[in-house]
Each structure stands twice: as C-alpha cells, then as structure tokens.
PDB file of N, CA and C in Angstrom:
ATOM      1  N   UNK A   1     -16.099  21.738  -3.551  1.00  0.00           N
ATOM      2  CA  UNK A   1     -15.082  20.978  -4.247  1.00  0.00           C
ATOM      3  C   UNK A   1     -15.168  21.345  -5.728  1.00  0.00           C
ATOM      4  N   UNK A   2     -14.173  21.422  -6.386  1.00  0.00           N
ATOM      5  CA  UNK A   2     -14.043  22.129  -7.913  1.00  0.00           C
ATOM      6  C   UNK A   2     -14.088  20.602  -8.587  1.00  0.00           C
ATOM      7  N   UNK A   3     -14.976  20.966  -9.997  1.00  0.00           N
ATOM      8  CA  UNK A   3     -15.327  19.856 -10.971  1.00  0.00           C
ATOM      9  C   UNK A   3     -13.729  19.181 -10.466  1.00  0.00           C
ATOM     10  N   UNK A   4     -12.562  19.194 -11.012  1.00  0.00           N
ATOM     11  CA  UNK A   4     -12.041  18.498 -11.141  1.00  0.00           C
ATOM     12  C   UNK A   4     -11.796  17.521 -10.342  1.00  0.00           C
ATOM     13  N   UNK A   5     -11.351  17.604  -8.972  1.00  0.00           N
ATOM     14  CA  UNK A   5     -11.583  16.853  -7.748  1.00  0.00           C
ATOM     15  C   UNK A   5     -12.527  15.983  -7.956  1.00  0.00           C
ATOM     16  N   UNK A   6     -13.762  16.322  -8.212  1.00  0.00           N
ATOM     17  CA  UNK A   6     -14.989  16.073  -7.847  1.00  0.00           C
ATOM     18  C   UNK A   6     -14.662  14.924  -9.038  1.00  0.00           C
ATOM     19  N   UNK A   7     -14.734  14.752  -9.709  1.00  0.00           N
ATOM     20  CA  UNK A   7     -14.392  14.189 -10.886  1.00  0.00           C
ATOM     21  C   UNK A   7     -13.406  12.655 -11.313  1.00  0.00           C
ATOM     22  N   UNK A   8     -12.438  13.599 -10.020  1.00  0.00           N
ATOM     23  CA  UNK A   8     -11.389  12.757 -10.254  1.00  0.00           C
ATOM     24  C   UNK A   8     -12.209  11.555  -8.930  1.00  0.00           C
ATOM     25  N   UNK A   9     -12.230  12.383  -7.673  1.00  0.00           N
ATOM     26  CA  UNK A   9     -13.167  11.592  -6.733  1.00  0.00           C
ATOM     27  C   UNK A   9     -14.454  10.699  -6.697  1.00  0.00           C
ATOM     28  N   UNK A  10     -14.960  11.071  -7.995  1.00  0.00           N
ATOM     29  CA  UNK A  10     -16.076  10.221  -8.457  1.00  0.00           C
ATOM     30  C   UNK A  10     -15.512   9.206  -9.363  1.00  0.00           C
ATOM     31  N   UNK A  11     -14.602   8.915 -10.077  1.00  0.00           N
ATOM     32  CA  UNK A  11     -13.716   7.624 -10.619  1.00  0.00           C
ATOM     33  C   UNK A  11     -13.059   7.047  -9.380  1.00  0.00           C
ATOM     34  N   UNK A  12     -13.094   7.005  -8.338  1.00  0.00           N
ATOM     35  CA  UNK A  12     -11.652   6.610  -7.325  1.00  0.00           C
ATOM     36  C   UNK A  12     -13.092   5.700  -6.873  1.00  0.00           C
ATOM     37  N   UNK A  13     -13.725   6.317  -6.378  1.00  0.00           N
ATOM     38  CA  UNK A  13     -15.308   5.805  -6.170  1.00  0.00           C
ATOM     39  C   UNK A  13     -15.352   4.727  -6.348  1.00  0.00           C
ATOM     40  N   UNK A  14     -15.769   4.832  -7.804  1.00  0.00           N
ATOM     41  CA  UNK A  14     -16.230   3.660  -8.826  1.00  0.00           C
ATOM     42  C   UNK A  14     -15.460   2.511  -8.475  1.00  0.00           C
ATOM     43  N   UNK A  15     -14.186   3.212  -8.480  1.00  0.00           N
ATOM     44  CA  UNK A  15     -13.168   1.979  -8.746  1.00  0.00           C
ATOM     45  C   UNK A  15     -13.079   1.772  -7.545  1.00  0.00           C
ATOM     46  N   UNK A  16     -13.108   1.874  -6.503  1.00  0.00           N
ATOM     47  CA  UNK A  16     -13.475   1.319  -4.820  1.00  0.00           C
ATOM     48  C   UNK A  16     -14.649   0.156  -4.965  1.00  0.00           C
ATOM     49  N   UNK A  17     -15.673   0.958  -5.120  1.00  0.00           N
ATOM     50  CA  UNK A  17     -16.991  -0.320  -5.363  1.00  0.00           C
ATOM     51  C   UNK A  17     -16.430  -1.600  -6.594  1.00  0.00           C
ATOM     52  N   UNK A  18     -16.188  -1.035  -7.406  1.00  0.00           N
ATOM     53  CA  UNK A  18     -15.290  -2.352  -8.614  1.00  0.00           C
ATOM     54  C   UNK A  18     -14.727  -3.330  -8.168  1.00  0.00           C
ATOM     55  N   UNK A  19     -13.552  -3.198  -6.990  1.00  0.00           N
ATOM     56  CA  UNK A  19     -12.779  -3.642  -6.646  1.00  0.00           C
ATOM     57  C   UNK A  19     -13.323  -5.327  -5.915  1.00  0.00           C
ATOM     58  N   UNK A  20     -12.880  -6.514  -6.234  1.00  0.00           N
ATOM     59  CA  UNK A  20     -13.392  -7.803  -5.917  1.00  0.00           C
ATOM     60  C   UNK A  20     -13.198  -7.562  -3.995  1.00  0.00           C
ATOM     61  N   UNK A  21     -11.954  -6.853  -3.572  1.00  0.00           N
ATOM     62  CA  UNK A  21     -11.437  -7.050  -2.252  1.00  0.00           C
ATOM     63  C   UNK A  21     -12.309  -5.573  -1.092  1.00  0.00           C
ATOM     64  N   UNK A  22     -13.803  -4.958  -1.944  1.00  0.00           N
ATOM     65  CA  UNK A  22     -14.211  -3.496  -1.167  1.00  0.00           C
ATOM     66  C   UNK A  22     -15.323  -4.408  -0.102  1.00  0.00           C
ATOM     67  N   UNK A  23     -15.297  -4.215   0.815  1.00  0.00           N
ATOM     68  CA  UNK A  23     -15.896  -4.520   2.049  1.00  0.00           C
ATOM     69  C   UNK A  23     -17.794  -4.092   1.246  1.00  0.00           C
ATOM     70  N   UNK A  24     -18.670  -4.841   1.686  1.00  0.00           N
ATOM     71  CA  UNK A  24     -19.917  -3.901   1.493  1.00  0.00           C
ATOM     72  C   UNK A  24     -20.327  -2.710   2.476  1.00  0.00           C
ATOM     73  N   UNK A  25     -19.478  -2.455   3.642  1.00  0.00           N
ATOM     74  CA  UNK A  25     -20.080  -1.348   4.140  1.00  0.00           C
ATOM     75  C   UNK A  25     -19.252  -0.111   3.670  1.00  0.00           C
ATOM     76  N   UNK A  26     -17.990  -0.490   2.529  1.00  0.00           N
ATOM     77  CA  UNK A  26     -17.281   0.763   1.613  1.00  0.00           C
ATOM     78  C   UNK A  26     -18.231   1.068   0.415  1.00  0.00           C
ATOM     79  N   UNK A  27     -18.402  -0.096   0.170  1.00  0.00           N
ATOM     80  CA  UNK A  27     -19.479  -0.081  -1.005  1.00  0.00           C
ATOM     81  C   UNK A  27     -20.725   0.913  -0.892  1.00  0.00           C
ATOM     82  N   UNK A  28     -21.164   0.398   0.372  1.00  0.00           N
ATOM     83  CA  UNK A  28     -22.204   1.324   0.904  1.00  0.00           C
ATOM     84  C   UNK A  28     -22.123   3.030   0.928  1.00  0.00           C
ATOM     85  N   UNK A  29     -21.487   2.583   1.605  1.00  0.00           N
ATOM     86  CA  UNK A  29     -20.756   4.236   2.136  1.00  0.00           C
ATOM     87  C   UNK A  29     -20.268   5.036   0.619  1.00  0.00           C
ATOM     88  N   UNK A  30     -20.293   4.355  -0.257  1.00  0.00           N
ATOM     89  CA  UNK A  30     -19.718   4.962  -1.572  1.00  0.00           C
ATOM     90  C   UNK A  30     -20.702   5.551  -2.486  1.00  0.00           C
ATOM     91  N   UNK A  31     -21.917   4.423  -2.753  1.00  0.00           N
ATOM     92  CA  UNK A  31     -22.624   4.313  -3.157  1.00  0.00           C
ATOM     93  C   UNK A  31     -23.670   6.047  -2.484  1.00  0.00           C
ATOM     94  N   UNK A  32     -23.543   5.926  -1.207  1.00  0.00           N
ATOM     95  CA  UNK A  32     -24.809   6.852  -0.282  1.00  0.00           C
ATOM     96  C   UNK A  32     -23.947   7.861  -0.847  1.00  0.00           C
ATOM     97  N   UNK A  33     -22.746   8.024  -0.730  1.00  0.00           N
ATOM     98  CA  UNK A  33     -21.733   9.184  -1.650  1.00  0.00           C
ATOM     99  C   UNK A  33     -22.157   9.724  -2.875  1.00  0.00           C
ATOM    100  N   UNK A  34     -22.069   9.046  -3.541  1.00  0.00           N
ATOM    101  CA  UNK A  34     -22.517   9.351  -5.276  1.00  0.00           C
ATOM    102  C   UNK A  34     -23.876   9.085  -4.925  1.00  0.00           C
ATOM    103  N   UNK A  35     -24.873   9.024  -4.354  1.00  0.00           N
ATOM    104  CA  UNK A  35     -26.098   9.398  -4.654  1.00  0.00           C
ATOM    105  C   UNK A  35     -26.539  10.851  -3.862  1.00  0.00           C
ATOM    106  N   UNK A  36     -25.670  11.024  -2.932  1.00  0.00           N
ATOM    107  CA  UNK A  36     -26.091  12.495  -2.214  1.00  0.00           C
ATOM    108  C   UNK A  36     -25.340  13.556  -2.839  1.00  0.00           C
ATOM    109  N   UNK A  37     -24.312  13.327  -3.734  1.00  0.00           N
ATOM    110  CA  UNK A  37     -23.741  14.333  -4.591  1.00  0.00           C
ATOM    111  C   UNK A  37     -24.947  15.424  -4.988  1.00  0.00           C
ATOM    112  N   UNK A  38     -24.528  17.063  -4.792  1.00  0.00           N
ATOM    113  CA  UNK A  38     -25.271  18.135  -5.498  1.00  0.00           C
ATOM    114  C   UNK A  38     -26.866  17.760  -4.661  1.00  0.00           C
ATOM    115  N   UNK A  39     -26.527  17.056  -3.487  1.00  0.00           N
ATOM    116  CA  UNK A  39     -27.678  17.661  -2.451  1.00  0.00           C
ATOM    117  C   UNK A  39     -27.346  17.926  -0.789  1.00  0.00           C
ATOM    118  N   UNK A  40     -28.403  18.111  -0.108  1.00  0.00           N
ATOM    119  CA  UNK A  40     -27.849  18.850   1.304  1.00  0.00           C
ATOM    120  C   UNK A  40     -27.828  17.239   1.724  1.00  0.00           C
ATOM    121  N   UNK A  41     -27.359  16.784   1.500  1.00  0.00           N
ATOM    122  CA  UNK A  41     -26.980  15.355   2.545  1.00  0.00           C
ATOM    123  C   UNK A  41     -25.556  14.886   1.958  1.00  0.00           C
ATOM    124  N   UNK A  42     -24.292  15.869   0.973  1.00  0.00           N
ATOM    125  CA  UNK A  42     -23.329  15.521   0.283  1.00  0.00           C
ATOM    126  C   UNK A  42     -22.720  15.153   1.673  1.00  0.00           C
ATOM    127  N   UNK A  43     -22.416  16.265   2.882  1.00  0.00           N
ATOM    128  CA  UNK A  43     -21.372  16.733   3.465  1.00  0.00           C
ATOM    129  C   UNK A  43     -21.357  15.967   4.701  1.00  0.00           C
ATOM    130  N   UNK A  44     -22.635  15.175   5.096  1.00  0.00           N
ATOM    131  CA  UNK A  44     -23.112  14.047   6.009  1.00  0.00           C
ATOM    132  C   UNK A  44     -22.225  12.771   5.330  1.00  0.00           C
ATOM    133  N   UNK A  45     -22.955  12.430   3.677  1.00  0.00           N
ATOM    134  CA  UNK A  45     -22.246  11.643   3.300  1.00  0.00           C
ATOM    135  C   UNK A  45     -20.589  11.533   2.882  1.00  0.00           C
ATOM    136  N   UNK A  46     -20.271  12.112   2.878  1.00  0.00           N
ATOM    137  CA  UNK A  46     -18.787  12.735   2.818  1.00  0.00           C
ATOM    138  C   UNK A  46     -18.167  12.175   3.670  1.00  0.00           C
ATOM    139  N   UNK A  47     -18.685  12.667   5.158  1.00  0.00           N
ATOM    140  CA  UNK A  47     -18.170  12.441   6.489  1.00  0.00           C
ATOM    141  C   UNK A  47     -18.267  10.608   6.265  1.00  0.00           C
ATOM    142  N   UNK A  48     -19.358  10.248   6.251  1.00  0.00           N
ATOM    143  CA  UNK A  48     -19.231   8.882   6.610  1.00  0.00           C
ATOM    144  C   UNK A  48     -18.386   8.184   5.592  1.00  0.00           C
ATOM    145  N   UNK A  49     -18.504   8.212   4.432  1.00  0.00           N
ATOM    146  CA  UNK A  49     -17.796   8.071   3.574  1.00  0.00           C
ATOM    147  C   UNK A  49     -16.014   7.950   4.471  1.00  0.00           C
ATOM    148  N   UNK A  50     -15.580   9.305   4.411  1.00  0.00           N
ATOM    149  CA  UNK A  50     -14.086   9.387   4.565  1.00  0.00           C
ATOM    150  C   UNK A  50     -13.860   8.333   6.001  1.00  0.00           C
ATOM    151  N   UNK A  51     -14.732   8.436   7.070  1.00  0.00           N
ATOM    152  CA  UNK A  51     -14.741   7.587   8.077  1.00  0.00           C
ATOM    153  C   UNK A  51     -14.437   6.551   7.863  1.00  0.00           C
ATOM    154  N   UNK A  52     -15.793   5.746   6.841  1.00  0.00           N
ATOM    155  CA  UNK A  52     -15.662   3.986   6.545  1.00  0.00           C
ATOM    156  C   UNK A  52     -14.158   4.026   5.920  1.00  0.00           C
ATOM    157  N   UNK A  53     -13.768   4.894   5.130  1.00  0.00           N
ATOM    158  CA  UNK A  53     -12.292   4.911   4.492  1.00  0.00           C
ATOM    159  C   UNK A  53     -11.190   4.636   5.325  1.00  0.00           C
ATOM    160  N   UNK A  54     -11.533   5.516   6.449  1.00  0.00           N
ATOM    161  CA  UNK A  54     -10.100   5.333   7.220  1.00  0.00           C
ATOM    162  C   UNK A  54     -10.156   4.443   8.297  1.00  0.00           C
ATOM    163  N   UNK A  55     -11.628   3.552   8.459  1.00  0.00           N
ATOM    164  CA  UNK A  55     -11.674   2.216   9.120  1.00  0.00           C
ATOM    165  C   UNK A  55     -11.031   1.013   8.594  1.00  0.00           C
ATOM    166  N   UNK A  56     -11.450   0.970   6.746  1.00  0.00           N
ATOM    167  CA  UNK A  56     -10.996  -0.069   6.218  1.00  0.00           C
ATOM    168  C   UNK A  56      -9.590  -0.160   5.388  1.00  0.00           C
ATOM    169  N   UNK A  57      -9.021   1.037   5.235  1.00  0.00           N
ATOM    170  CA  UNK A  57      -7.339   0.875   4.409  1.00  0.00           C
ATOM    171  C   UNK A  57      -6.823   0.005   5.793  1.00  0.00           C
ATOM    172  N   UNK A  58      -6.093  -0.841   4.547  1.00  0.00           N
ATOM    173  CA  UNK A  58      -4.823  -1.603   5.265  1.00  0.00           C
ATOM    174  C   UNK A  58      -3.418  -0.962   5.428  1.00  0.00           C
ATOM    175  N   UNK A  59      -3.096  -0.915   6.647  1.00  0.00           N
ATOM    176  CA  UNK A  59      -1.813  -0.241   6.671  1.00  0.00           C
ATOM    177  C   UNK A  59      -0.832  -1.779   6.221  1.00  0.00           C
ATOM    178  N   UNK A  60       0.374  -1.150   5.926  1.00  0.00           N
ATOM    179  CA  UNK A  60       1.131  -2.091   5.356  1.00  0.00           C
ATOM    180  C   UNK A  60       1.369  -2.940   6.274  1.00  0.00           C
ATOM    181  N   UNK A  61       1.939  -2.571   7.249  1.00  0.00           N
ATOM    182  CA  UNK A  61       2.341  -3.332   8.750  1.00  0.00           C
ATOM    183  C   UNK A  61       1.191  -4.221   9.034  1.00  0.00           C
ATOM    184  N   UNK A  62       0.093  -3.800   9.407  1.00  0.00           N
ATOM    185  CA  UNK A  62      -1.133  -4.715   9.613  1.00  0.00           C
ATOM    186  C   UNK A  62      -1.355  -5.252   8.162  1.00  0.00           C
ATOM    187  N   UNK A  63      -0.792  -5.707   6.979  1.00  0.00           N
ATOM    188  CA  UNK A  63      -0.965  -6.883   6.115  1.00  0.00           C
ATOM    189  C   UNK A  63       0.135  -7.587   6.209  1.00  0.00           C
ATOM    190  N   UNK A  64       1.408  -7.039   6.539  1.00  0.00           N
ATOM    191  CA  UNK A  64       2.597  -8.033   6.536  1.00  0.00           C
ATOM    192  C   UNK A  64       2.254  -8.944   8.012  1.00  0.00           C
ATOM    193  N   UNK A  65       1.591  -8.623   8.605  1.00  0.00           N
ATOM    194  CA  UNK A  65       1.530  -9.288  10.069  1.00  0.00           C
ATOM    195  C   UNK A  65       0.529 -10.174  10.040  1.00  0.00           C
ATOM    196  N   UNK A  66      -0.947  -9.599   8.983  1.00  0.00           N
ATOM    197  CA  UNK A  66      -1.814 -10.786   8.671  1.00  0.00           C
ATOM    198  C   UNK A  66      -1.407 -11.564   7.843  1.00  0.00           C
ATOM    199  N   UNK A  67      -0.440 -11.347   7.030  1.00  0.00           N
ATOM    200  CA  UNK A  67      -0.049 -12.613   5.707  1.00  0.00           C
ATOM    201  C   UNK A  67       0.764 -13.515   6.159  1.00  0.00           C
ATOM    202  N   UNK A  68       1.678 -12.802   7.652  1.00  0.00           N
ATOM    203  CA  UNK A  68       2.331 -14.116   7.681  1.00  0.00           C
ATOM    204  C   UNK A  68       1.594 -14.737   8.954  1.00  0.00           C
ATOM    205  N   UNK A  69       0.066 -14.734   9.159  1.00  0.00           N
ATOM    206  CA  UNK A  69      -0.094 -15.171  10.320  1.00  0.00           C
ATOM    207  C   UNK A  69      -0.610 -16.838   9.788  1.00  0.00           C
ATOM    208  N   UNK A  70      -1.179 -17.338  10.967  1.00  0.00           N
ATOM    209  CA  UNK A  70      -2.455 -18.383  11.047  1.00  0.00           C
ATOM    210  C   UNK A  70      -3.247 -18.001   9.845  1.00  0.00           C
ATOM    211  N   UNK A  71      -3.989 -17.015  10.903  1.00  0.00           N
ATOM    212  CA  UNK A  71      -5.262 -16.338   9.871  1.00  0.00           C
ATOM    213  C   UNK A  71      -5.181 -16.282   8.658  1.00  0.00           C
ATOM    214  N   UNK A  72      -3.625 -15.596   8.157  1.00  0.00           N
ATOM    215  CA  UNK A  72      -3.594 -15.073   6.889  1.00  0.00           C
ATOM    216  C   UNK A  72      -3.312 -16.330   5.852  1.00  0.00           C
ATOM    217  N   UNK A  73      -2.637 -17.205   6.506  1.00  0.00           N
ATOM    218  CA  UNK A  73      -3.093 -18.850   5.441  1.00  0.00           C
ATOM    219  C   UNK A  73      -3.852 -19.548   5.436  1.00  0.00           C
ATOM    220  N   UNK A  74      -5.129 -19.069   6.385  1.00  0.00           N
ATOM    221  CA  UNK A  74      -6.255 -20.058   6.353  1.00  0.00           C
ATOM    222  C   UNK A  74      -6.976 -18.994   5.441  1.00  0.00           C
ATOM    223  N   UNK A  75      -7.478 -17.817   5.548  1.00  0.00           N
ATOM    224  CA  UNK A  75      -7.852 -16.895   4.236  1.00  0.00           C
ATOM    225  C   UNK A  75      -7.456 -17.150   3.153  1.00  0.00           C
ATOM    226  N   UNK A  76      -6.198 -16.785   2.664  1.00  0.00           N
ATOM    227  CA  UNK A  76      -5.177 -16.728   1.416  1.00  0.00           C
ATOM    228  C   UNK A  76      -4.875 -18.295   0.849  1.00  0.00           C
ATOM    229  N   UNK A  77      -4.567 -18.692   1.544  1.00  0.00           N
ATOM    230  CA  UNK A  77      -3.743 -20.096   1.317  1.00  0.00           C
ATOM    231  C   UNK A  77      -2.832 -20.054   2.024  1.00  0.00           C
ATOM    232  N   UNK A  78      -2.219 -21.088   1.946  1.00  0.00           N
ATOM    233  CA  UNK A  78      -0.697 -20.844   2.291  1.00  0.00           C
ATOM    234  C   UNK A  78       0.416 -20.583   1.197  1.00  0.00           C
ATOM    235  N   UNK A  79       0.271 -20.848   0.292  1.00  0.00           N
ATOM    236  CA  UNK A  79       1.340 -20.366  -1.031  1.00  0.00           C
ATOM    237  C   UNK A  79       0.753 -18.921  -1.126  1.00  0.00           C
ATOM    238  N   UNK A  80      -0.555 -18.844  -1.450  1.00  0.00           N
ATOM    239  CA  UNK A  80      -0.620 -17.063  -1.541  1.00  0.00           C
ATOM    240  C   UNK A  80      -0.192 -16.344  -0.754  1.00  0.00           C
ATOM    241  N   UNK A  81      -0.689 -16.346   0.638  1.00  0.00           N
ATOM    242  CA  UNK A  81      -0.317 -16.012   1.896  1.00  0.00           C
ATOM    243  C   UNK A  81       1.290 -15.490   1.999  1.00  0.00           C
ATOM    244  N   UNK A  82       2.093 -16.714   1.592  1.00  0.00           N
ATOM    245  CA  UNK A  82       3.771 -16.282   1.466  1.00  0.00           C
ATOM    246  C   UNK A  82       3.955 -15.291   0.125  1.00  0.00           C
ATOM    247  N   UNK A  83       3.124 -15.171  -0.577  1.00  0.00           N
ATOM    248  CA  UNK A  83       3.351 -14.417  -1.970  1.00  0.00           C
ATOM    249  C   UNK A  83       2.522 -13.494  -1.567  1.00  0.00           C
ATOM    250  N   UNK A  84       1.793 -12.743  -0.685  1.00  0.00           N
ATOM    251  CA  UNK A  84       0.985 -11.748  -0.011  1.00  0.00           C
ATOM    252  C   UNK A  84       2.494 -11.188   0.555  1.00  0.00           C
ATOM    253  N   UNK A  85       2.569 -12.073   1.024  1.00  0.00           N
ATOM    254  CA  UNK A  85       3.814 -11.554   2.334  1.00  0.00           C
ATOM    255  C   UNK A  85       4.536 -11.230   1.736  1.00  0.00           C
ATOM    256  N   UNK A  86       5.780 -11.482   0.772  1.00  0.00           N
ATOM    257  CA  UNK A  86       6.527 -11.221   0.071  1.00  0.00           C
ATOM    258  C   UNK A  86       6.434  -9.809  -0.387  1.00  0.00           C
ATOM    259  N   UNK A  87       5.531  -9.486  -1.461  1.00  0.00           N
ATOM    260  CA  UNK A  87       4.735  -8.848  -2.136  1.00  0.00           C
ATOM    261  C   UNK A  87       4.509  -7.413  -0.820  1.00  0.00           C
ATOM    262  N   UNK A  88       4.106  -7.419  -0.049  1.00  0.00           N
ATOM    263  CA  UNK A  88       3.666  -6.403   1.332  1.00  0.00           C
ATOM    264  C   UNK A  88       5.131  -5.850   1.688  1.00  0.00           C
ATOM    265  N   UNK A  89       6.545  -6.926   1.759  1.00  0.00           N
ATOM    266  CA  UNK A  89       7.197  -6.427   2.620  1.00  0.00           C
ATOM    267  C   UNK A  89       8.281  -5.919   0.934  1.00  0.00           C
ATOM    268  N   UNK A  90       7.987  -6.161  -0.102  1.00  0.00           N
ATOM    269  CA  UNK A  90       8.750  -5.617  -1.003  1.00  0.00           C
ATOM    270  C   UNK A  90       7.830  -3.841  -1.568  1.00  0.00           C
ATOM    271  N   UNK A  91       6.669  -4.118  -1.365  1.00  0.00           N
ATOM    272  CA  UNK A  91       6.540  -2.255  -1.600  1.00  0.00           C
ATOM    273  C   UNK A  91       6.564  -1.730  -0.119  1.00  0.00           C
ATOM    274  N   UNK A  92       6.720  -1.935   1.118  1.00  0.00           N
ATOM    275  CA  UNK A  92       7.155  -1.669   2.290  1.00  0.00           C
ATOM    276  C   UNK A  92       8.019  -0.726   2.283  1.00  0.00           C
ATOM    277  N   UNK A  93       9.526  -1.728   1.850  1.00  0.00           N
ATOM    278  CA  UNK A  93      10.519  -0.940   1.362  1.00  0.00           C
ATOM    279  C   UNK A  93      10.548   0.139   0.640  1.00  0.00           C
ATOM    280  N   UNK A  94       9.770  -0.125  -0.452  1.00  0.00           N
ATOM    281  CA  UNK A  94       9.773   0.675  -1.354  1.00  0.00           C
ATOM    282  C   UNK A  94       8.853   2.212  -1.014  1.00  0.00           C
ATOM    283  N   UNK A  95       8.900   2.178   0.486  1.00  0.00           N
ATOM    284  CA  UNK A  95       7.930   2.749   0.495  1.00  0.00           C
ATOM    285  C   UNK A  95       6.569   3.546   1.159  1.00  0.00           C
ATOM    286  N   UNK A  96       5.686   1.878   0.523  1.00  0.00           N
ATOM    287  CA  UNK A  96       4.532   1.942   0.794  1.00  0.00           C
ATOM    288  C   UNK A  96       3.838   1.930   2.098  1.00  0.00           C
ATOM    289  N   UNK A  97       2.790   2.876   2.317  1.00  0.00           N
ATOM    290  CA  UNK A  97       2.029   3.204   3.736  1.00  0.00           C
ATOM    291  C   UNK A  97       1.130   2.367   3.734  1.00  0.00           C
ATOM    292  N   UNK A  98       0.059   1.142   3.189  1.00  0.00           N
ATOM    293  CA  UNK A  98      -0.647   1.374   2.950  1.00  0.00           C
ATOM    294  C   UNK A  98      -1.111  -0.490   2.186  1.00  0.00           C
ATOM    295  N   UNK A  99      -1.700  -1.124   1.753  1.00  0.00           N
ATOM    296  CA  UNK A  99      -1.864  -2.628   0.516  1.00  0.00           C
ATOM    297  C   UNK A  99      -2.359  -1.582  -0.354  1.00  0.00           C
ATOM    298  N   UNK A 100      -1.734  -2.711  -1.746  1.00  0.00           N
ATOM    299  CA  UNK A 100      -1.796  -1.638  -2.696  1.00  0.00           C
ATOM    300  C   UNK A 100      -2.993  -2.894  -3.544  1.00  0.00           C
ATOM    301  N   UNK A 101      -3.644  -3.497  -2.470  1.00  0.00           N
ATOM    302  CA  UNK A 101      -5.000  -4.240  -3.613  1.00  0.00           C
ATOM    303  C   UNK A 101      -5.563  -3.204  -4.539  1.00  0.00           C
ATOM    304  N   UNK A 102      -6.321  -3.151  -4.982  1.00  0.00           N
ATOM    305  CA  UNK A 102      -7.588  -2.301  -5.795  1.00  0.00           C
ATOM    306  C   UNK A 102      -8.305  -1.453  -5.140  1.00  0.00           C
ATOM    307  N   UNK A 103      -9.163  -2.085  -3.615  1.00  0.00           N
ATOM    308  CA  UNK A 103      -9.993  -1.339  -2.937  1.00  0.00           C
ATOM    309  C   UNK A 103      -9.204  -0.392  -2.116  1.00  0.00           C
ATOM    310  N   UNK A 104      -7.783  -0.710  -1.711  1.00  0.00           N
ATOM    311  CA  UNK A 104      -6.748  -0.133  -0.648  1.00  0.00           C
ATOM    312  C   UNK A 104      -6.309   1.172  -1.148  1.00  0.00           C
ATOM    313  N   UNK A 105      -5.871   1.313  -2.813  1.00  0.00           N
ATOM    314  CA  UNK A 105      -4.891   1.971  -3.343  1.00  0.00           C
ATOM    315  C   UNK A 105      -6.338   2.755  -3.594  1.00  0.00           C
ATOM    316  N   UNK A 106      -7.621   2.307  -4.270  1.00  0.00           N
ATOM    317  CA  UNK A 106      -9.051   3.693  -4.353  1.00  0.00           C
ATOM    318  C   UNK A 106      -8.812   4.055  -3.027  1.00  0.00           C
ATOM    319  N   UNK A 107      -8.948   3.892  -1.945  1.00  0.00           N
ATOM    320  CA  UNK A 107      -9.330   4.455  -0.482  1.00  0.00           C
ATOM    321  C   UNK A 107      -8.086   5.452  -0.480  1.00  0.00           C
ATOM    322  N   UNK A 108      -7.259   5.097  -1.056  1.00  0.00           N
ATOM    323  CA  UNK A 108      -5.571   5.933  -0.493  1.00  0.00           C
ATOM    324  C   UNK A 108      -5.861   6.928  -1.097  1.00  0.00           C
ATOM    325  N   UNK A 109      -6.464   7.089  -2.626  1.00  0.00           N
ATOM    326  CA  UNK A 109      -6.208   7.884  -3.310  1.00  0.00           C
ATOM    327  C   UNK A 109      -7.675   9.053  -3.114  1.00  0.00           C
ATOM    328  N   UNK A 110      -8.796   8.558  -2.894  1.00  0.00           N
ATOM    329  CA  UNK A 110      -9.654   9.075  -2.233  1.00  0.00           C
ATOM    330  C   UNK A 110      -9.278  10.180  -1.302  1.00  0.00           C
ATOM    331  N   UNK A 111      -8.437   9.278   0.247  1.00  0.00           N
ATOM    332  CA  UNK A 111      -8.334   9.968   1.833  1.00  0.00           C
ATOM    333  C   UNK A 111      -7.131  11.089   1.058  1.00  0.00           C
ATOM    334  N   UNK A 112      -6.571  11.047   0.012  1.00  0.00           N
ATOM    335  CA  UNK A 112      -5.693  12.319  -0.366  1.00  0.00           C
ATOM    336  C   UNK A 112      -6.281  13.095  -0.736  1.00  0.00           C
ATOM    337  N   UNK A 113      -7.461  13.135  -0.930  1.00  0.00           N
ATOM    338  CA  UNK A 113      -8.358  14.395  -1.585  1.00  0.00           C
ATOM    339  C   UNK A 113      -9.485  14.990  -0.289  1.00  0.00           C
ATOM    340  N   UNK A 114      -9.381  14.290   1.161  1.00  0.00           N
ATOM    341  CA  UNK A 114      -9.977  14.324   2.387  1.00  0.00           C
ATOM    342  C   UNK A 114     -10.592  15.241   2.368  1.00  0.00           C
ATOM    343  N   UNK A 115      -9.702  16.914   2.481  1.00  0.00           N
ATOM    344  CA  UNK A 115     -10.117  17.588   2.962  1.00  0.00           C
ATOM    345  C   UNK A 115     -10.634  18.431   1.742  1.00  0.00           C
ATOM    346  N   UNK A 116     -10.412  18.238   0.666  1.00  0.00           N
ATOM    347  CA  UNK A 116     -11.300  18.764  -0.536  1.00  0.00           C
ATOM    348  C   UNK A 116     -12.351  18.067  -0.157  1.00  0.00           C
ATOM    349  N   UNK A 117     -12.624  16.958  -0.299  1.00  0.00           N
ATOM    350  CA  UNK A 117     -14.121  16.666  -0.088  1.00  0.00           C
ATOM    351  C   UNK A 117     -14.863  17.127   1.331  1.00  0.00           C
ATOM    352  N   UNK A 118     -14.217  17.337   1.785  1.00  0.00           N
ATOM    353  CA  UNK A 118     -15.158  17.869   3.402  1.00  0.00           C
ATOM    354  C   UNK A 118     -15.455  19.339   3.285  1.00  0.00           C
TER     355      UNK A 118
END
C-alpha cells in the first residue's frame, strides 16, 4: 500500500475507534491494525480488520427498519428513533448505501480502500 493510502487509512482508523457509536470488537480489530502496521502480521490483521468492517456497517435499509421498529425506540427513544428514521430515509434518497453515524461513514470510507489494503 503507498504512503498515501496508508495514511489516509490510518486517519479513517482513528476516527472509527473515536467514534461514540464503534462497537469494541471494531475498536479491536483497529487497534490490532495499527499495531501490526510495517510487520509480518499487517496482512492477517488487515484481513480481520476489513472482515469486522463488513460485519458491522449499517446498510441503510437495515437502519430505516431498526429505527422504525420496537427495538429501535426502546434503544433511541422514541422521538430520536422517528428523527433516526427520518434522517435514514432522507440520505436514502439521496442516495446513501450505508448510516452515515461517525463509526459507519469511517468503515465506508475504509472498505473503499479494501483492496489497497489487502
């Protein structure tokens, strides 16, 4: 992977672990990332890495379906929950593959650099 990638992929990182909404086993998986960087365990961690990634992004469809559920107003609230929902089915349109939280939009922007990092 060329500095820049690498670079840009090591901020997307950060800002994955930053994120209030990153699961701890992204965290994890991020963390074992940036510490196996520039050794023979990058391309192991890589793999698991991009894996936990494409376990935990939210597709848009699966948040518009949890926000307007049960579940998603006993989590959220129920006023958030409808302003989740709202919010999901207006970049939908616009769009979006994907929740555009903090930890969702690092993972998106990460799994676009996939196969550079592998």
């Amino acid at each position: 992977m060329n500095a820049n990638v690498r670079d840009y992929v090591v901020g997307k990182v950060k800002e994955l672990m930053d994120a209030p909404s990153c699961c701890k086993e992204a965290k994890d998986a991020a963390k074992n990332w940036l510490d196996a960087i520039d050794t023979d365990k990058e391309v192991e961690a890589a793999k698991n890495l991009i894996a936990e990634l494409e376990e935990d992004i939210m597709p848009i469809d699966g948040l518009i379906a949890f926000a307007g559920s049960e579940a998603g107003a006993q989590v959220f609230g129920e006023d958030t929950a409808k302003n989740v929902l709202a919010h999901a089915e207006e970049i939908k349109a616009s769009g979006a593959k994907y929740c555009d939280c903090a930890a969702c939009a690092a993972c998106e922007a990460i799994l676009e650099k996939k196969d550079e990092i592998l």
